[in-house]
C-alpha atoms as a PDB file:
ATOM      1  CA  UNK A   1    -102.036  -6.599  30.278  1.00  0.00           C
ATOM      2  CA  UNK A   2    -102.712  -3.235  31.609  1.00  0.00           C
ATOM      3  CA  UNK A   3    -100.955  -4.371  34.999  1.00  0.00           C
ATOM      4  CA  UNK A   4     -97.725  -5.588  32.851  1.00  0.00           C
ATOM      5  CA  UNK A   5     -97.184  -2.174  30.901  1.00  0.00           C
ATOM      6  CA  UNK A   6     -97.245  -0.490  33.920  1.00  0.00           C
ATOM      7  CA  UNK A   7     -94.437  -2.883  35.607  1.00  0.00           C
ATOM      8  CA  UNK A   8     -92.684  -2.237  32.548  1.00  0.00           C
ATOM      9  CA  UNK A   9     -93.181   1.903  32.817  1.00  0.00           C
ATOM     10  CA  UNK A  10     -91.733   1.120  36.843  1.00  0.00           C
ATOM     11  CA  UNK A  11     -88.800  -0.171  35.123  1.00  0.00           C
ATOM     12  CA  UNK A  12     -87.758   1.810  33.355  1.00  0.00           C
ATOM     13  CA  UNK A  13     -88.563   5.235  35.404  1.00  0.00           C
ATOM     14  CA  UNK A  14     -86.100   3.602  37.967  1.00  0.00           C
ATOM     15  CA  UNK A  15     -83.427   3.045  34.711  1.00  0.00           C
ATOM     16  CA  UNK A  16     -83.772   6.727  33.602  1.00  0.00           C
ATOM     17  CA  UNK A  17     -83.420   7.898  37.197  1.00  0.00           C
ATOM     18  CA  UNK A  18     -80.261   5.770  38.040  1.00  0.00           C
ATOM     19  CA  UNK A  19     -78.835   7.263  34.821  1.00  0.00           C
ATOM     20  CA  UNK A  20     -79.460  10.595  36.050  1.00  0.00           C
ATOM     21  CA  UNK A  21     -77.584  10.094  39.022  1.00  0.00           C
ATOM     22  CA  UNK A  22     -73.904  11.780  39.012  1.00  0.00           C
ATOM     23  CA  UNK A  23     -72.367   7.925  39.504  1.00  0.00           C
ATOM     24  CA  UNK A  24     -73.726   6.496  36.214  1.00  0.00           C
ATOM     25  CA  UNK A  25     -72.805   9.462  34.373  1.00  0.00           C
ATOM     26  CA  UNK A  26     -68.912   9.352  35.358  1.00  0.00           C
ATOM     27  CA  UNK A  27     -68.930   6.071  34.609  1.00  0.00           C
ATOM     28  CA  UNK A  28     -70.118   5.994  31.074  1.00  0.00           C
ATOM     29  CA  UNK A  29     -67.673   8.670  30.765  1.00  0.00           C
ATOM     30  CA  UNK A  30     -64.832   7.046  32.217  1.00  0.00           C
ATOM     31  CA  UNK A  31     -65.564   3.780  29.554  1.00  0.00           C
ATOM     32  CA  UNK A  32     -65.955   5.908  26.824  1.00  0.00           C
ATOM     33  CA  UNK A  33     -62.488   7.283  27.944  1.00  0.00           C
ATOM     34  CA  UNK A  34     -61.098   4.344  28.331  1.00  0.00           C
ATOM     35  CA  UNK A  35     -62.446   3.350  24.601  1.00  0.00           C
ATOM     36  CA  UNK A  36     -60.933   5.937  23.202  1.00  0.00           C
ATOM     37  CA  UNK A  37     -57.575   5.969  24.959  1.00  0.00           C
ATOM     38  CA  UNK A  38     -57.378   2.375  23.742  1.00  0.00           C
ATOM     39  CA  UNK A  39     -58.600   2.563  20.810  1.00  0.00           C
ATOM     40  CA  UNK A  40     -57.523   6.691  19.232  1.00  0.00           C
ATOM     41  CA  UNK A  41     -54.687   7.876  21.604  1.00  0.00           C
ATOM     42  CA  UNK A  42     -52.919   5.062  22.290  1.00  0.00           C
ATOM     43  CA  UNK A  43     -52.319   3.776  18.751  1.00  0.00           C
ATOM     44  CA  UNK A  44     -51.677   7.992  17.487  1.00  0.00           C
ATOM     45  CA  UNK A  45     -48.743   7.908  19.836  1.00  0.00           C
ATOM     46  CA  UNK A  46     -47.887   4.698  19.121  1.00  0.00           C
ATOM     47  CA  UNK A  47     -47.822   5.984  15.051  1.00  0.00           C
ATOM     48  CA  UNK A  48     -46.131   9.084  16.419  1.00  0.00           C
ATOM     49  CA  UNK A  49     -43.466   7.619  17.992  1.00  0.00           C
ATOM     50  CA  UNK A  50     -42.588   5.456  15.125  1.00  0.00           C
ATOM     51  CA  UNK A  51     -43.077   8.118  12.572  1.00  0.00           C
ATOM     52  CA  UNK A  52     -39.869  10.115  14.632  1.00  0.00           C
ATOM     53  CA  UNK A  53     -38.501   7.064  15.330  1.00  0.00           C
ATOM     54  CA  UNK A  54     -37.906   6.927  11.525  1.00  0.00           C
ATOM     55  CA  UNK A  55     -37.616  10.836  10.735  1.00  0.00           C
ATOM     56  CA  UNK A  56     -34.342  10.552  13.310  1.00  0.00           C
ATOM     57  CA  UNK A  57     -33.305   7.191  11.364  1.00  0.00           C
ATOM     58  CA  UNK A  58     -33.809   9.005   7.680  1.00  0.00           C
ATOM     59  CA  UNK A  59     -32.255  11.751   9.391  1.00  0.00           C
ATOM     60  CA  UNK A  60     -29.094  10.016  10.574  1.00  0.00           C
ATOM     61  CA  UNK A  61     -29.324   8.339   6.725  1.00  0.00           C
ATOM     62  CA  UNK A  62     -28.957  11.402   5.197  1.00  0.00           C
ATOM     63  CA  UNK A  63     -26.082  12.993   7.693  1.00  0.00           C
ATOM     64  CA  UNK A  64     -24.088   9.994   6.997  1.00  0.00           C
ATOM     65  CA  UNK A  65     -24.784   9.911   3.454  1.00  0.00           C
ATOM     66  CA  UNK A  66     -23.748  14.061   3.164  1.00  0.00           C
ATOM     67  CA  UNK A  67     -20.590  12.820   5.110  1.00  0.00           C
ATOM     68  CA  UNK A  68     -19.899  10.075   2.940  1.00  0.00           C
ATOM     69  CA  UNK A  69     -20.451  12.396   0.036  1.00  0.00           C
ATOM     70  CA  UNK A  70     -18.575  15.284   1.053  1.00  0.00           C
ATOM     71  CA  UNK A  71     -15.284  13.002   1.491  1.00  0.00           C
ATOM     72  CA  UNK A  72     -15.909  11.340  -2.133  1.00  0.00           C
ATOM     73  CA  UNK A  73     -15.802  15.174  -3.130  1.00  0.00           C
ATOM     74  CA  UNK A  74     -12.664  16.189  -1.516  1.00  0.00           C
ATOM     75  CA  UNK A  75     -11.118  12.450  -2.744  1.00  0.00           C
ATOM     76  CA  UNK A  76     -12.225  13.490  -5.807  1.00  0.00           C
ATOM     77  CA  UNK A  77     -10.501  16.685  -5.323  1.00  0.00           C
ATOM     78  CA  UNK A  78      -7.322  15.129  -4.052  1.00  0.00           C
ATOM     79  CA  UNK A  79      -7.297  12.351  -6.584  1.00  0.00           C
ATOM     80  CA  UNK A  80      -7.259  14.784  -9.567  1.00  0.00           C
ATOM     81  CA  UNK A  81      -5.237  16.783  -7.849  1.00  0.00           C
ATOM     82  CA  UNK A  82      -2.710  14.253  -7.718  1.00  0.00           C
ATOM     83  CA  UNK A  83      -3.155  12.905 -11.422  1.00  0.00           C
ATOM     84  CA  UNK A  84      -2.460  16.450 -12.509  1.00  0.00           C
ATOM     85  CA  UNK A  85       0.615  16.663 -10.772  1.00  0.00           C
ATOM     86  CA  UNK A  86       1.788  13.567 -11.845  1.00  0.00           C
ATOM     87  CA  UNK A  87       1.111  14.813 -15.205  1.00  0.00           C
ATOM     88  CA  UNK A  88       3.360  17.584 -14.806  1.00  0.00           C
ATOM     89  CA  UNK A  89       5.971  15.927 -13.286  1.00  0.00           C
ATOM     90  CA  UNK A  90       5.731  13.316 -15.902  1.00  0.00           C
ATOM     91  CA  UNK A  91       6.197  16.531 -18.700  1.00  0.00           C
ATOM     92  CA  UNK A  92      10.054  17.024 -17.126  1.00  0.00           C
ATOM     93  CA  UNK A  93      10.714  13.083 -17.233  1.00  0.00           C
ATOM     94  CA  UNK A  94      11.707  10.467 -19.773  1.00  0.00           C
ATOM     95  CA  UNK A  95       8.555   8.739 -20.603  1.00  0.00           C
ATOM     96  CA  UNK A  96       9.338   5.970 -22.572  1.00  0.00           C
ATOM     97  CA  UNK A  97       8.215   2.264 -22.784  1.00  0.00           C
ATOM     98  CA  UNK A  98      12.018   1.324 -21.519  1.00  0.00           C
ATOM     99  CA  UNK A  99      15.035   2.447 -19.440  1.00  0.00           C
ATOM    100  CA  UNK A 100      17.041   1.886 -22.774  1.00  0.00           C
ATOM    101  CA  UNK A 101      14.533   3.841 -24.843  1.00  0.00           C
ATOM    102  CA  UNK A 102      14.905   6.662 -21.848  1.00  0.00           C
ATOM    103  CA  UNK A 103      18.513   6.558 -21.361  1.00  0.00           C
ATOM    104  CA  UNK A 104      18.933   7.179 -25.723  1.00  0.00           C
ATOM    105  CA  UNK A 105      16.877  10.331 -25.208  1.00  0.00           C
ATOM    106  CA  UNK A 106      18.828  11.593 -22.200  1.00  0.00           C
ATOM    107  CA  UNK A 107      22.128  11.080 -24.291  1.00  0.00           C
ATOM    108  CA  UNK A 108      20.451  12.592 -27.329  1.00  0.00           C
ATOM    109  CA  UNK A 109      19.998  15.204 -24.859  1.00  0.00           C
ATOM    110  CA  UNK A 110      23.243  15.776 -23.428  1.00  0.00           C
ATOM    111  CA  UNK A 111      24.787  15.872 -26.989  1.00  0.00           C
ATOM    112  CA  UNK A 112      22.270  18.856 -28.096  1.00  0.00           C
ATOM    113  CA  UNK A 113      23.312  20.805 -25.257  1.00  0.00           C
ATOM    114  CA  UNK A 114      27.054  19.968 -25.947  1.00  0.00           C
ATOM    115  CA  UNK A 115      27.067  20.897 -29.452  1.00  0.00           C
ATOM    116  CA  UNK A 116      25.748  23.915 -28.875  1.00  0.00           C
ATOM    117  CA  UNK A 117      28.436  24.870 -26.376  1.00  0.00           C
ATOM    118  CA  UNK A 118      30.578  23.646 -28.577  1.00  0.00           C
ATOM    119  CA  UNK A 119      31.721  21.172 -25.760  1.00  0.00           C
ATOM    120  CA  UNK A 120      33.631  17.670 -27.045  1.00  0.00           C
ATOM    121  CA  UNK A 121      31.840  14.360 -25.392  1.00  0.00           C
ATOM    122  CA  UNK A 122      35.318  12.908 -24.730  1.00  0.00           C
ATOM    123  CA  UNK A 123      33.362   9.745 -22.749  1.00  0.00           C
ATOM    124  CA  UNK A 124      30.486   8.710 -21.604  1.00  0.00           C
ATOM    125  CA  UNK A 125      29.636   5.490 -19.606  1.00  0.00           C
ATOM    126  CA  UNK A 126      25.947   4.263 -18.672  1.00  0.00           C
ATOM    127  CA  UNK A 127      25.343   3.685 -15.499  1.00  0.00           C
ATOM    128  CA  UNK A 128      22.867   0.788 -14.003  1.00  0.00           C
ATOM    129  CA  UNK A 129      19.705   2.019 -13.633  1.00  0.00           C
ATOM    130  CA  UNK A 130      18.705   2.427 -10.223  1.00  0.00           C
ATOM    131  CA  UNK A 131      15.151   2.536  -8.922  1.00  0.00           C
ATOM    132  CA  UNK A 132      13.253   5.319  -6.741  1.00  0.00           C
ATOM    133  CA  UNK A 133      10.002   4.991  -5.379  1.00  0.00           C
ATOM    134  CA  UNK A 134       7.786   5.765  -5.244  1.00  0.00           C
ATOM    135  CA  UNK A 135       9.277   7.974  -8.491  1.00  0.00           C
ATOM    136  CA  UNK A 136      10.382   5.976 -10.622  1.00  0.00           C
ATOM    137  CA  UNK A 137      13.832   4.945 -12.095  1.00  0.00           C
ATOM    138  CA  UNK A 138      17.191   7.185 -12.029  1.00  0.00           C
ATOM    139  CA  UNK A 139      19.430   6.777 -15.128  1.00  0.00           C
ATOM    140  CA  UNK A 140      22.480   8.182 -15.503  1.00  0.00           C
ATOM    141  CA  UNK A 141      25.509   8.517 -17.598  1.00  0.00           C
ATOM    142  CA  UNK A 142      29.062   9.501 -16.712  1.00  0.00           C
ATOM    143  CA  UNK A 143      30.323  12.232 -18.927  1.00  0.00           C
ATOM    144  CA  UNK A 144      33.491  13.588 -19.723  1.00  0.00           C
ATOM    145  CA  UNK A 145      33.143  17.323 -21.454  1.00  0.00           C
ATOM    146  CA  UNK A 146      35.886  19.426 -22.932  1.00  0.00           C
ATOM    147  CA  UNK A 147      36.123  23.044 -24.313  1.00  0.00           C
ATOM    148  CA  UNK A 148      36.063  26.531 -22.650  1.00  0.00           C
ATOM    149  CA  UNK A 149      35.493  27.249 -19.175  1.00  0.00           C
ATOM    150  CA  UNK A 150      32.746  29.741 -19.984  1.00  0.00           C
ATOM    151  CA  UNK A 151      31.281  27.233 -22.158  1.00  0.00           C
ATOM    152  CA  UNK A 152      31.141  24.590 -19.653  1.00  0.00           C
ATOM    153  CA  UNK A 153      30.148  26.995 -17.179  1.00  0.00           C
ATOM    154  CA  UNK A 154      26.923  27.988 -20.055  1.00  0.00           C
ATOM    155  CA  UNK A 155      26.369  24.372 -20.181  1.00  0.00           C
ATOM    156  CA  UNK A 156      25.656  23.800 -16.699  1.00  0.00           C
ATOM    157  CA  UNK A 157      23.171  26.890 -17.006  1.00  0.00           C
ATOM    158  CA  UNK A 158      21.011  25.345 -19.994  1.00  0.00           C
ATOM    159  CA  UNK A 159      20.981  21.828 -17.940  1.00  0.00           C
ATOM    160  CA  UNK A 160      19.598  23.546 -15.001  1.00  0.00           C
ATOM    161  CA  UNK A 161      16.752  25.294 -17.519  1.00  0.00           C
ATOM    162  CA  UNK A 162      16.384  22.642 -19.541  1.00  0.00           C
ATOM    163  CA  UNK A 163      12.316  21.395 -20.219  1.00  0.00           C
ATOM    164  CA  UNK A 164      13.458  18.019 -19.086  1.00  0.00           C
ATOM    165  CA  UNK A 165      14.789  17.458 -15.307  1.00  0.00           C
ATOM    166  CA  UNK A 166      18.397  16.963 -14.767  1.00  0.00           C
ATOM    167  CA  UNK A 167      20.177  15.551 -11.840  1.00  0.00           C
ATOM    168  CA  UNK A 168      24.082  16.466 -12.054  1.00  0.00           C
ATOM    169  CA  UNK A 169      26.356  15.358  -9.341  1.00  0.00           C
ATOM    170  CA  UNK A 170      29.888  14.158  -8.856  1.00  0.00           C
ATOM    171  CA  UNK A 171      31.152  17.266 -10.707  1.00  0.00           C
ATOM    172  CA  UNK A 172      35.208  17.592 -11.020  1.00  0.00           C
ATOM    173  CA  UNK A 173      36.615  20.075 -13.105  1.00  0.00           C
ATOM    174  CA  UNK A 174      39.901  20.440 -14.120  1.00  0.00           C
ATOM    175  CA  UNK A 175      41.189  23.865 -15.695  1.00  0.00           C
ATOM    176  CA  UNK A 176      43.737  23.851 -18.497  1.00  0.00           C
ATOM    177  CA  UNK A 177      45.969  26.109 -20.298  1.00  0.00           C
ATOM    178  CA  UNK A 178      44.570  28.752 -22.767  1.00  0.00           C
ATOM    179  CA  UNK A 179      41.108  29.436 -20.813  1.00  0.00           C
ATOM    180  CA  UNK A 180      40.178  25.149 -21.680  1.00  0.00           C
ATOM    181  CA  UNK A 181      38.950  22.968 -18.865  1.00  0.00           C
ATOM    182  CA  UNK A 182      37.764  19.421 -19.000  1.00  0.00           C
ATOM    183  CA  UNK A 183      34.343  18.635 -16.847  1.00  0.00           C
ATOM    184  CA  UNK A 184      33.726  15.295 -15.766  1.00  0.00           C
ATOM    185  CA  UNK A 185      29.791  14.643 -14.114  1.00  0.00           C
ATOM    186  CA  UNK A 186      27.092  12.307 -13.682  1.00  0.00           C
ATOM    187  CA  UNK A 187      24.049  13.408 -15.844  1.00  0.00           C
ATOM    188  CA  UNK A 188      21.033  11.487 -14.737  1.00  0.00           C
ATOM    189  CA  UNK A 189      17.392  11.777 -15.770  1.00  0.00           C
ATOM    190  CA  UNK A 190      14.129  10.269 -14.586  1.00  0.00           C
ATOM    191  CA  UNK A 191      11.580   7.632 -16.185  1.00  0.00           C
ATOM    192  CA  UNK A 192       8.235   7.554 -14.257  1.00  0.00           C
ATOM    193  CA  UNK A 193       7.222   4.515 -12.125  1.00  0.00           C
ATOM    194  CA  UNK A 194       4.025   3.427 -12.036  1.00  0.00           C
ATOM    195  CA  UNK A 195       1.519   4.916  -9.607  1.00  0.00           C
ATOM    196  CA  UNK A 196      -0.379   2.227  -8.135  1.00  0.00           C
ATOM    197  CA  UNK A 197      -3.442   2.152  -5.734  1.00  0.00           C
ATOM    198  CA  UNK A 198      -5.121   4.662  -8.100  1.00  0.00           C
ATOM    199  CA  UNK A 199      -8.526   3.865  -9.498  1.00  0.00           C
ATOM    200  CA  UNK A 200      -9.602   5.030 -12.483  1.00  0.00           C
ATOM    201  CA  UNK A 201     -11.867   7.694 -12.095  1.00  0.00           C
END
């Protein structure tokens, strides 16, 4: 018994010694290295990588997400932009349901502004209505117009400042005797077109 204790004390004063020595000691350290490159480092840079891998994706997200909502803002911008001009332009037209409804309120027009030049409508002829895009639709009328030369002359004026738009061409005038001259014109005005390709905001 005595004999097998002391085998066993041999033992392990040789195992203590051998772990002593400088050989055993880098080894343990180079597995417990090992153990935690494999199990620690490796797998935090494995999480760090993907971690920027998907900062750099949110990233590139958000960039193209700014982008795509900086050009909604300036379409924004140019789409009411463009509504609000149309507006306006559509304040100087004829807006009616029809070019017949349109072309009444032009000649309703166009007598107004006679009468109170104290100009005679000696004719007047419609003429087909003729389409301009993106526009709309021109209608005119030929006119023939009567009365002083000033007067015609003052007519002419209050067309060119009148709320609606005008569009006078194919002006002959013809002076008479006793300070008369007969005008004859083509008065056309505008009925919007529709816009299309809009979207309703």
């Amino acid at each position: 018994m005595d004999s097998q204790q002391d085998l066993l004390a041999v033992k392990w004063q040789e195992v203590k010694s051998q772990s002593d020595s400088p050989l055993i000691r880098w080894s343990v350290l180079a597995i417990a290295v090992i153990v935690i490159w494999v199990w620690v480092v490796e797998p935090l840079q494995i999480w760090t990588k993907d971690l920027q891998d998907q900062v750099e994706r949110n990233a590139d997200k958000a960039a193209r997400l700014l982008a795509l909502e900086k050009n909604a803002d300036h379409w924004l911008t140019a789409q009411q932009e463009a509504r609000l001009a149309l507006a306006e332009a559509e304040q100087i037209m004829f807006v009616s349901s029809s070019n017949t409804q349109s072309q009444a309120s032009i000649q309703s027009s166009l007598l107004e502004l006679a009468e109170s030049r104290n100009l005679n409508l000696e004719s007047r002829k419609l003429i087909e209505a003729e389409t301009m895009q993106p526009i709309g639709t021109r209608l005119g009328i030929e006119v023939g117009l009567r009365g002083e030369l000033a007067d015609l002359l003052y007519f002419m004026d209050d067309v060119s400042h009148h709320e609606k738009l005008f569009v006078i061409d194919r002006w002959i005038i013809q002076i008479e005797r006793n300070k008369k001259a007969y005008a004859r014109f083509t008065l056309a005005g505008l009925r919007p077109g529709v816009i299309e390709g809009q979207p309703d905001g």
